[in-house]
C-alpha atoms as a PDB file:
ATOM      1  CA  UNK A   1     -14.746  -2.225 -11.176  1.00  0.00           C
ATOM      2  CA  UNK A   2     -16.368  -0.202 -13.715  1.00  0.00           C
ATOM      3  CA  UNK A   3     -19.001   1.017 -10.672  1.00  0.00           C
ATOM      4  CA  UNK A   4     -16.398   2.849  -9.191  1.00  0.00           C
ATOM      5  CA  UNK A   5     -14.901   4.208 -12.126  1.00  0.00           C
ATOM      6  CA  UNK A   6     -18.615   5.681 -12.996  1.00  0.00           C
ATOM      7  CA  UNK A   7     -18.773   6.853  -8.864  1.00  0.00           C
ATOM      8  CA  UNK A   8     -15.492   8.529  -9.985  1.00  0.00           C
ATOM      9  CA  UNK A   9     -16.372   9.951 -13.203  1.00  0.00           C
ATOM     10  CA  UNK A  10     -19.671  10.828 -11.238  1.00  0.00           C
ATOM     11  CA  UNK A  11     -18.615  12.355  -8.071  1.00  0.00           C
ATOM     12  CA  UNK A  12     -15.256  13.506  -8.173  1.00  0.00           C
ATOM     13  CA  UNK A  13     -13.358  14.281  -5.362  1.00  0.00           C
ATOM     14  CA  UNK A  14     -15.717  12.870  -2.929  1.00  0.00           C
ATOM     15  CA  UNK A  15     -15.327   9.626  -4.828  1.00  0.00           C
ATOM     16  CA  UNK A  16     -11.800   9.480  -5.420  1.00  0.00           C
ATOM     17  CA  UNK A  17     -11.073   9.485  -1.722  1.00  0.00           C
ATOM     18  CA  UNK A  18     -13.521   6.991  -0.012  1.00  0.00           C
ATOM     19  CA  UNK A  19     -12.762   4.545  -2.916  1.00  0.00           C
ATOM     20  CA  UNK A  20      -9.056   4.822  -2.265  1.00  0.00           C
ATOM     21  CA  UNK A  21      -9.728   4.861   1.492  1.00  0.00           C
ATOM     22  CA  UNK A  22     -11.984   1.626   1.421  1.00  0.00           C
ATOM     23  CA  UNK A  23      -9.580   0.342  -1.517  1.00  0.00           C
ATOM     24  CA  UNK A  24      -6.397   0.553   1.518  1.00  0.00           C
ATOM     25  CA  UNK A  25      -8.707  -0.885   4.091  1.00  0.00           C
ATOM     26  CA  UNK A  26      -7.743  -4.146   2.238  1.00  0.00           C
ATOM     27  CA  UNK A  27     -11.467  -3.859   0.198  1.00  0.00           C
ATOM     28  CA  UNK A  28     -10.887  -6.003  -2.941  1.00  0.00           C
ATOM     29  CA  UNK A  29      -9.641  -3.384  -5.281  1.00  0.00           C
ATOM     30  CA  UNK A  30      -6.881  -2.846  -7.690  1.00  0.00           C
ATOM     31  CA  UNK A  31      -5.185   0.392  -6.532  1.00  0.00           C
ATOM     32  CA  UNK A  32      -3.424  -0.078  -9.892  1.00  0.00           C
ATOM     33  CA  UNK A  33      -7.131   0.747 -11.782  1.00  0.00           C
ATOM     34  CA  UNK A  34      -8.098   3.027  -9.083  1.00  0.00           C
ATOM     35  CA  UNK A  35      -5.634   5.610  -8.779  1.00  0.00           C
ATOM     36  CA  UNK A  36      -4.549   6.226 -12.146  1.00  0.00           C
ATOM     37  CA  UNK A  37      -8.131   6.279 -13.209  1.00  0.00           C
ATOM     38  CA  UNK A  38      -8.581   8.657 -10.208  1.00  0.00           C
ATOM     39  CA  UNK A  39      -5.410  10.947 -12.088  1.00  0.00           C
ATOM     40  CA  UNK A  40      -7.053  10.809 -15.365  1.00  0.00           C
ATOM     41  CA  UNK A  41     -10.351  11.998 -13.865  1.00  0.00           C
ATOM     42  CA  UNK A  42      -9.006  14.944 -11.840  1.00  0.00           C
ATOM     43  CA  UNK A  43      -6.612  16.086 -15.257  1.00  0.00           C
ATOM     44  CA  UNK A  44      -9.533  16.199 -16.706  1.00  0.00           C
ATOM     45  CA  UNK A  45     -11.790  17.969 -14.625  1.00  0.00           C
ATOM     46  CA  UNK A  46      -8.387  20.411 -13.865  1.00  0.00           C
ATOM     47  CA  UNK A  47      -8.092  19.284 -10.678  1.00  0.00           C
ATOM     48  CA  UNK A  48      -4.467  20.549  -9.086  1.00  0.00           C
ATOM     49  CA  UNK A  49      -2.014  17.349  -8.837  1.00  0.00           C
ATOM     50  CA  UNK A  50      -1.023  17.797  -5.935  1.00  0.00           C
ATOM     51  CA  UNK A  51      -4.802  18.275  -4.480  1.00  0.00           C
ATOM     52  CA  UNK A  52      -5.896  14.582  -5.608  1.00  0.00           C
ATOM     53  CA  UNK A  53      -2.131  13.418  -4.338  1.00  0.00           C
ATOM     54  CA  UNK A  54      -2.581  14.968  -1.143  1.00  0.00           C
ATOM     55  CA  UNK A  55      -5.893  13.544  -1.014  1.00  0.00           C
ATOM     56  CA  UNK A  56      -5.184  10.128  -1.630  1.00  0.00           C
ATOM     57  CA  UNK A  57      -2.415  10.247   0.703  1.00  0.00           C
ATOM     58  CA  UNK A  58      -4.895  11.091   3.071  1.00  0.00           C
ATOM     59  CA  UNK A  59      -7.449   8.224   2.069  1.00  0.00           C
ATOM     60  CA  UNK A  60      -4.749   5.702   2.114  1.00  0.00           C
ATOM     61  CA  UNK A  61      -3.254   6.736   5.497  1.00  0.00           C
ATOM     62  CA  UNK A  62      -6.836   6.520   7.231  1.00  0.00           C
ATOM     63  CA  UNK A  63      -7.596   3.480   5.403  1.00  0.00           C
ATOM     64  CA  UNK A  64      -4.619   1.386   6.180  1.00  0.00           C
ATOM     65  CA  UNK A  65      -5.088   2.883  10.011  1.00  0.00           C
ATOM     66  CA  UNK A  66      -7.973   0.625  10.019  1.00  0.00           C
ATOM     67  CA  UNK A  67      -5.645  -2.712   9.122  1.00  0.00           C
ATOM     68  CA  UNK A  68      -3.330  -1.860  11.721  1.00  0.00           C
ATOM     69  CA  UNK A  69      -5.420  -1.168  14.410  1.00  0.00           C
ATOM     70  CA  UNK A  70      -7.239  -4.552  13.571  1.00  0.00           C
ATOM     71  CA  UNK A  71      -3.472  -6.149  13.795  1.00  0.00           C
ATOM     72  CA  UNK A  72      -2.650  -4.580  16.683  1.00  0.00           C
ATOM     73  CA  UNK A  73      -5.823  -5.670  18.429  1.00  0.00           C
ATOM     74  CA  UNK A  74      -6.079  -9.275  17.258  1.00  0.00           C
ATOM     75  CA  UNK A  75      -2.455  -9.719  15.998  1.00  0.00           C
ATOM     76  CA  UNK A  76      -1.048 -10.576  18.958  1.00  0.00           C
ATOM     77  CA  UNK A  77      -3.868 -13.256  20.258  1.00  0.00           C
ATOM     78  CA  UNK A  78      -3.728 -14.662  16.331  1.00  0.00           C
ATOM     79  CA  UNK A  79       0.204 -15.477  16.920  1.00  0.00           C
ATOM     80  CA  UNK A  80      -0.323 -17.193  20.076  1.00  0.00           C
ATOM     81  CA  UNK A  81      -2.697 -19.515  18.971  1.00  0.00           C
ATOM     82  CA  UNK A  82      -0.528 -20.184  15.565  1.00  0.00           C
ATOM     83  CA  UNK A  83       2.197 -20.841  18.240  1.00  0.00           C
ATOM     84  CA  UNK A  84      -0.015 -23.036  20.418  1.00  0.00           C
ATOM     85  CA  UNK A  85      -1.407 -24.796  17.471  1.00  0.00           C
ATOM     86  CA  UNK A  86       2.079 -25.398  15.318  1.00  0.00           C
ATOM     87  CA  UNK A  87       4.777 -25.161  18.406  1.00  0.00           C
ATOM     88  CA  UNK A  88       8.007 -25.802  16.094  1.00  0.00           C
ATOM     89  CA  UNK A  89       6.796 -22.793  14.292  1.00  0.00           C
ATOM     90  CA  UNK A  90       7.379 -20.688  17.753  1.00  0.00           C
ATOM     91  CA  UNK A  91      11.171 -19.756  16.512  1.00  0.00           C
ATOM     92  CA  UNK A  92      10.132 -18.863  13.068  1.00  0.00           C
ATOM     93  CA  UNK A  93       7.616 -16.637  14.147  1.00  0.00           C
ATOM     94  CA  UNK A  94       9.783 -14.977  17.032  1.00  0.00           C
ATOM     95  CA  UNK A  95      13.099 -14.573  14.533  1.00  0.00           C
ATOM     96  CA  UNK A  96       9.775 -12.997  12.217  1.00  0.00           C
ATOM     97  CA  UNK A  97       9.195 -10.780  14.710  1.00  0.00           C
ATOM     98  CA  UNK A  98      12.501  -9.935  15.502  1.00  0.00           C
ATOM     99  CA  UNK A  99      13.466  -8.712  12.184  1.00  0.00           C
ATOM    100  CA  UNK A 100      10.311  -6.791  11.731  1.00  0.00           C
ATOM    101  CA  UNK A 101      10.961  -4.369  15.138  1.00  0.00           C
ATOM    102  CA  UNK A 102      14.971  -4.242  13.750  1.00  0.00           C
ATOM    103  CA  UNK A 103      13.721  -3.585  10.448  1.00  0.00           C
ATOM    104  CA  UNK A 104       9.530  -2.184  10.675  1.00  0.00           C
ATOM    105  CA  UNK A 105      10.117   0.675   9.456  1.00  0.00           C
ATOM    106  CA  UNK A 106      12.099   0.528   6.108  1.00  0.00           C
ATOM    107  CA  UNK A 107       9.330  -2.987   5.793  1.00  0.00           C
ATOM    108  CA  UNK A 108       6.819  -0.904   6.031  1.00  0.00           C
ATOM    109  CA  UNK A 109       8.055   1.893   4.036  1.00  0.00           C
ATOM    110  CA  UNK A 110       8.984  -0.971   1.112  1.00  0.00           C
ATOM    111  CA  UNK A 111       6.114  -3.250   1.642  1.00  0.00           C
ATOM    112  CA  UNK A 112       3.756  -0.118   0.544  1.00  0.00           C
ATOM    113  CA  UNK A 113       5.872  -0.618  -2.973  1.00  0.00           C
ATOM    114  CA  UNK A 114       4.932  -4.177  -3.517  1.00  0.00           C
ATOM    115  CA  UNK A 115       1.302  -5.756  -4.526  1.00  0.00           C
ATOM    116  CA  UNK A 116      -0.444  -8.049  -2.033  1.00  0.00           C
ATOM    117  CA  UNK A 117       2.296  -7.012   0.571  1.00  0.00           C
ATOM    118  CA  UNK A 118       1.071  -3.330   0.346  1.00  0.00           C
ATOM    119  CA  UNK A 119      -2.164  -4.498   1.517  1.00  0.00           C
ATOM    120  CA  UNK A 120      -1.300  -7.546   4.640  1.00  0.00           C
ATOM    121  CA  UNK A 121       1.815  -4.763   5.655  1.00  0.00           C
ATOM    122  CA  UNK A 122      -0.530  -2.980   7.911  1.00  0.00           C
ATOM    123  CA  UNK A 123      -1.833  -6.239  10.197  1.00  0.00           C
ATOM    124  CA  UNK A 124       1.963  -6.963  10.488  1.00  0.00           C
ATOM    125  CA  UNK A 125       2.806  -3.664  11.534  1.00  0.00           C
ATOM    126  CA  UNK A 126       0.242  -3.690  14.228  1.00  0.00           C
ATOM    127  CA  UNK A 127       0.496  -7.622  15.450  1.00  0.00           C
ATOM    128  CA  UNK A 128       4.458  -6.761  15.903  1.00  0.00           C
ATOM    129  CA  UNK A 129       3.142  -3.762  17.847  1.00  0.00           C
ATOM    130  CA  UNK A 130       5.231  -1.256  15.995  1.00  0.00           C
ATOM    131  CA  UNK A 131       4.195   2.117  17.360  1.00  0.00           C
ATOM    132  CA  UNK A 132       1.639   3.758  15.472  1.00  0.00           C
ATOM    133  CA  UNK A 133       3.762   7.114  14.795  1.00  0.00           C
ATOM    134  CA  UNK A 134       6.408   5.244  13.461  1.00  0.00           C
ATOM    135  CA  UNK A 135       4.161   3.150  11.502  1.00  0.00           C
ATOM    136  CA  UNK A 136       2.323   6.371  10.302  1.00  0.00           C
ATOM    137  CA  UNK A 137       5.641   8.045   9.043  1.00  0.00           C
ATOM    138  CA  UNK A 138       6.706   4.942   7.557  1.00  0.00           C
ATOM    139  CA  UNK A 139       3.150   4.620   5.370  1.00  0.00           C
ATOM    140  CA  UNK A 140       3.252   8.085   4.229  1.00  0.00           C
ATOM    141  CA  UNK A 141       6.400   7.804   2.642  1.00  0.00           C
ATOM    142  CA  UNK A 142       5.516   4.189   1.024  1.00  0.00           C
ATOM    143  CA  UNK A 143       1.984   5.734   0.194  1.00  0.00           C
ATOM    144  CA  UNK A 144       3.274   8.850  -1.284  1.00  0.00           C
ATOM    145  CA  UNK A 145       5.382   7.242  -3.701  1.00  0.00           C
ATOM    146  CA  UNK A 146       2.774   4.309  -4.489  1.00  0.00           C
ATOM    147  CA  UNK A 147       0.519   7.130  -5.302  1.00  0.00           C
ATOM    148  CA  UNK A 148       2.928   9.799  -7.284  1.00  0.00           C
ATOM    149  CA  UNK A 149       3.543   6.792  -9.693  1.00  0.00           C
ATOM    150  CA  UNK A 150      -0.279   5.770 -10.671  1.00  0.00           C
ATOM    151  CA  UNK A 151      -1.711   8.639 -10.229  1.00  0.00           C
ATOM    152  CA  UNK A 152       1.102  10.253 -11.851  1.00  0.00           C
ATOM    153  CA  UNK A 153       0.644   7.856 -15.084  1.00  0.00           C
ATOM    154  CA  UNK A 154      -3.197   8.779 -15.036  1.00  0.00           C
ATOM    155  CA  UNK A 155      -2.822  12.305 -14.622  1.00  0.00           C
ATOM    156  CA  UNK A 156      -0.265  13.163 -17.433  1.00  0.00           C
ATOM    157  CA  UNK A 157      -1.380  10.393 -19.739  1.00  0.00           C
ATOM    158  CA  UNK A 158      -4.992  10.986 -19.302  1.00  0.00           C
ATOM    159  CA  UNK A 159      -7.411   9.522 -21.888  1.00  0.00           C
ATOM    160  CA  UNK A 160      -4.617   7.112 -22.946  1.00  0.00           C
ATOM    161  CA  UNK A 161      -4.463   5.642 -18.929  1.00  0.00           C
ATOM    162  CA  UNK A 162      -6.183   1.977 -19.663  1.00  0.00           C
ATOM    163  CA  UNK A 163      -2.972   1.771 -22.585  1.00  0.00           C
ATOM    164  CA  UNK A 164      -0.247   1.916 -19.241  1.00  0.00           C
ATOM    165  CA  UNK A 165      -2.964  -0.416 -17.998  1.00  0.00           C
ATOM    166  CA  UNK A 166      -2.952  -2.676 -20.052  1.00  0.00           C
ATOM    167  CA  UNK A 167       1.025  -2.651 -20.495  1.00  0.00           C
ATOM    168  CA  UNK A 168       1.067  -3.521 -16.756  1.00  0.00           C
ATOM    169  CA  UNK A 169      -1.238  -6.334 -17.097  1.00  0.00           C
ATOM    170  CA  UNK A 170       0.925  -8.018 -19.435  1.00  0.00           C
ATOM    171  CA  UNK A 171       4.626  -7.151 -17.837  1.00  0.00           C
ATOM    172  CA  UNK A 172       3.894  -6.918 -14.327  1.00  0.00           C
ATOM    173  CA  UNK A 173       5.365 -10.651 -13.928  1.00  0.00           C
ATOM    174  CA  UNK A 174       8.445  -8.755 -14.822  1.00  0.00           C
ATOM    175  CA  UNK A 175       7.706  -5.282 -12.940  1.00  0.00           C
ATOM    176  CA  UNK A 176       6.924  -6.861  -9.645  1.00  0.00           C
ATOM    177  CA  UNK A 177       9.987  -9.160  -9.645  1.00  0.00           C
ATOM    178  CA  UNK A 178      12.363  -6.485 -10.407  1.00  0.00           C
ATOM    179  CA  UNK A 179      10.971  -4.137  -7.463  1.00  0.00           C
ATOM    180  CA  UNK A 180      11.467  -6.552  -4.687  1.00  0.00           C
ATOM    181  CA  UNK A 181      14.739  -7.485  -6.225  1.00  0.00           C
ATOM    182  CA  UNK A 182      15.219  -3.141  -5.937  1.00  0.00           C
ATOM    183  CA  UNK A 183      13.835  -3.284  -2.713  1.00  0.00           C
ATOM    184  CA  UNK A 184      15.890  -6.155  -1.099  1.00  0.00           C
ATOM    185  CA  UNK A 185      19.070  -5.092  -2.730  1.00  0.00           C
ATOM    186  CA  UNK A 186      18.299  -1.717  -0.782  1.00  0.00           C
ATOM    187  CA  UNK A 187      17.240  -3.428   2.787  1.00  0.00           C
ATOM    188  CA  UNK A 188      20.403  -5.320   1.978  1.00  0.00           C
ATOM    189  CA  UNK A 189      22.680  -2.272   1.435  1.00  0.00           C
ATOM    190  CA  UNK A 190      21.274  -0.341   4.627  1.00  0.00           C
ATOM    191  CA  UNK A 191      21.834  -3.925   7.052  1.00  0.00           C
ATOM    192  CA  UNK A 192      25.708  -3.814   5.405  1.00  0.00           C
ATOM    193  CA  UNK A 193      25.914  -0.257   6.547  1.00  0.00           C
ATOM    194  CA  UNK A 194      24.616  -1.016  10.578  1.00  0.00           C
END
């Protein structure tokens, strides 16, 4: 990890973006290090927040294009051969699929929120063959929250970025709980109000 903090550190801008574009083209990389050491880079170099937001909003979208279009294109021949190979899965996977076109958009939107989901959301998106406006819209507005947050905490907190680090490391078996519990609790309240 440290290389790409130095490429950061290094290169800037340039940096910033292709490592969070490669880093939400599923490349093993924790966007949690990555973009708040991206925020604490541009503070310091008096970059505009709203410049490296923008950007990684951009880098994110392009990356996770890359996912989807992989899920759209092999998704759909991947499911079929699950189906084939495990046939009393077939209902699971077609009530799975179900939900997702009722529901792709708010998943998408949420699944951006969550670790580990944030990253597989994309091949869903595209196996399910959600549309790839739709799926677009729905990113940005997972992505641009995502990213407000870390590189938020980076960018105001600066020097003092690996302490909210390291504070994450130890809690986030708490954090990460309590956001799906947010986010079902939401999906929950919007299916009440259909």
């Amino acid at each position: 990890m440290s290389f790409f903090t130095n490429l950061i550190n290094e290169y800037g801008l340039l940096a910033m973006f292709l490592i969070i574009l490669i880093e939400y083209a599923c490349f093993p990389l924790s966007s949690e290090i990555v973009l708040p050491f991206s925020g604490a880079v541009a503070s310091l170099q008096h970059i505009n927040f709203l410049t490296i937001l923008s950007l990684s909003v951009l880098a994110g979208l392009i990356g996770t294009s890359f996912c989807y279009l992989i899920g759209r294109l092999g998704g759909g021949a991947l499911i079929n051969r699950l189906i084939s190979k495990f046939p009393k899965a077939e209902k699971g996977i077609l009530s799975s699929q179900a939900k997702f076109k009722q529901y792709g958009d708010l998943a998408v939107c949420f699944g951006r929120l969550i670790p580990i989901c944030r990253t597989y959301i994309a091949f869903i998106a595209g196996a399910a063959g959600q549309s790839f406006i739709s799926y677009l819209i729905s990113s940005f507005a997972g992505i641009t929250i995502w990213n407000t947050i870390l590189i938020g905490l980076g960018y105001y907190l600066r020097e003092n970025w690996d302490i909210v680090g390291g504070y994450y490391t130890r809690y986030k078996d708490v954090i990460l709980p309590f956001v799906v519990f947010i986010g079902l609790s939401l999906l929950v309240h919007v299916r009440k109000d259909k």
